[in-house]
Protein backbone atom coordinates (compact mmCIF):
# COMPACT_ATOMS: atom_id res chain seq x y z
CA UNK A 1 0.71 13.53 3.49
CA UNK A 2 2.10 13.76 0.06
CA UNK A 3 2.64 10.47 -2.18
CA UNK A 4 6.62 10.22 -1.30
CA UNK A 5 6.09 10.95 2.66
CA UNK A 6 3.99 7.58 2.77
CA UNK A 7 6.17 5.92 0.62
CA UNK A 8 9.09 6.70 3.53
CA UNK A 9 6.78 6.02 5.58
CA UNK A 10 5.88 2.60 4.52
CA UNK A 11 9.66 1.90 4.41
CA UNK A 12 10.44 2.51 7.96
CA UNK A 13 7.52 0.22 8.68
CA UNK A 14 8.61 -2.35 6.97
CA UNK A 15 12.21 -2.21 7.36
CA UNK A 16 11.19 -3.04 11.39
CA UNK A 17 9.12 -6.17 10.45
CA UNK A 18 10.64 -9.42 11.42
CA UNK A 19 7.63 -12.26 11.02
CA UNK A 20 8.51 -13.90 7.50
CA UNK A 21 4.78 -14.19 6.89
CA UNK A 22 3.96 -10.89 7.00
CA UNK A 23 6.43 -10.11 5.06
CA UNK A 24 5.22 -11.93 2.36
CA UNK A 25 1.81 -10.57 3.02
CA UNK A 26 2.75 -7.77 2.09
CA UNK A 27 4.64 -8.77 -0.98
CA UNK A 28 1.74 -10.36 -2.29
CA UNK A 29 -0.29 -7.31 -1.95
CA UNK A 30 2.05 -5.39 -3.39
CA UNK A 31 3.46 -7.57 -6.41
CA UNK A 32 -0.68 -7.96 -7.45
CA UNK A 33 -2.07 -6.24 -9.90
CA UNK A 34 -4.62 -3.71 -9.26
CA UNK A 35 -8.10 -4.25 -10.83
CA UNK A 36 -10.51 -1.24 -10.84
CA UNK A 37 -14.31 -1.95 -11.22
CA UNK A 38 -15.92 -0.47 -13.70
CA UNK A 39 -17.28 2.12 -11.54
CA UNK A 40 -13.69 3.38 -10.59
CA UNK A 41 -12.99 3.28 -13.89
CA UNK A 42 -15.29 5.40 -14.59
CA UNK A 43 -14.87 7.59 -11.76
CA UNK A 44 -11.40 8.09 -12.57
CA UNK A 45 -12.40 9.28 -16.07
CA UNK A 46 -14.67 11.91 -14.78
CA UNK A 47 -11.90 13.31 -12.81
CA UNK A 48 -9.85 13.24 -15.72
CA UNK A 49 -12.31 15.17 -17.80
CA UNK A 50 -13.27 17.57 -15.33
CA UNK A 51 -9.67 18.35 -14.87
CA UNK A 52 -9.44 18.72 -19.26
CA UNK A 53 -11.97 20.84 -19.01
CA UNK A 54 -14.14 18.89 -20.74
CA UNK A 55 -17.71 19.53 -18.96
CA UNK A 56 -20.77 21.06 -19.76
CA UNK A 57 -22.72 23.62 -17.38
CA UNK A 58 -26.24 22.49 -16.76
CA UNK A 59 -27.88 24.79 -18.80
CA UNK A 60 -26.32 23.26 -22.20
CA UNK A 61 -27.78 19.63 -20.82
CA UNK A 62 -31.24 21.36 -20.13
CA UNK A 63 -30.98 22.94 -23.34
CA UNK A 64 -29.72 19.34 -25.01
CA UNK A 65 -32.58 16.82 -23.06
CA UNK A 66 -35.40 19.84 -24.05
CA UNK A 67 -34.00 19.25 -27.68
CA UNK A 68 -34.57 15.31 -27.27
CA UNK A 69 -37.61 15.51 -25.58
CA UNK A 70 -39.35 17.64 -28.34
CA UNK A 71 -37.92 15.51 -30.75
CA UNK A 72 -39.05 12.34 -29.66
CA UNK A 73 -42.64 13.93 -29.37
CA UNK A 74 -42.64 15.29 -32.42
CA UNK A 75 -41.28 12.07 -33.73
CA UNK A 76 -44.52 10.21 -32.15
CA UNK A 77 -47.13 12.50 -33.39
CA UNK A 78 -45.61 12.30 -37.06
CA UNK A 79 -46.11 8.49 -36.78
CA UNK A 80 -49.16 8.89 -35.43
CA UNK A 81 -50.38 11.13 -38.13
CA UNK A 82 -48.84 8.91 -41.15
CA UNK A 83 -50.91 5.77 -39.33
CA UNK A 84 -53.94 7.34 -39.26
CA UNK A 85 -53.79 8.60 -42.61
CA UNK A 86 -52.41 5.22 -44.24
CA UNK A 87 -56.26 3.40 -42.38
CA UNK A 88 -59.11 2.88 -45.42
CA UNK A 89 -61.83 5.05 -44.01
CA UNK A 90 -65.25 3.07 -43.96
């Protein structure tokens, strides 16, 4: 059902409503803001990116975490290395 057939839809229903209350219900609901969670939010913006094009294949974030990996080991040895060299030997 596309956007506009609910809408219609949604219309008929309500035009048939008679209770006051629900009435306002209803306006309430509708006359609130929305508030996404974070997580929506976020969801939302993967769609959007996805859409854009913006993604990478999984070989490119492989290729990207191997890269981080190595550096950060590489990283830890040098340290390593410059510690035990900067100790007075006894």
């Amino acid at each position: 059902m596309t956007i506009p057939q609910r809408k219609a839809q949604l219309k008929k229903l309500i035009d048939t409503v008679k209770d006051p209350a629900v009435l306002e219900r209803v306006a309430k609901v509708l006359e609130k803001p929305v508030r996404q969670s974070a997580m929506v939010k976020r969801a939302l913006k993967a769609e959007e990116d996805l859409k854009a094009g913006r993604v990478h294949s999984w070989d490119e974030v492989s290729a990207e975490m191997d890269q981080l990996i190595d550096s950060l080991y590489s990283a830890k040895k040098k340290a390593q290395t410059r510690t035990a060299r900067s100790k007075p030997s006894v």
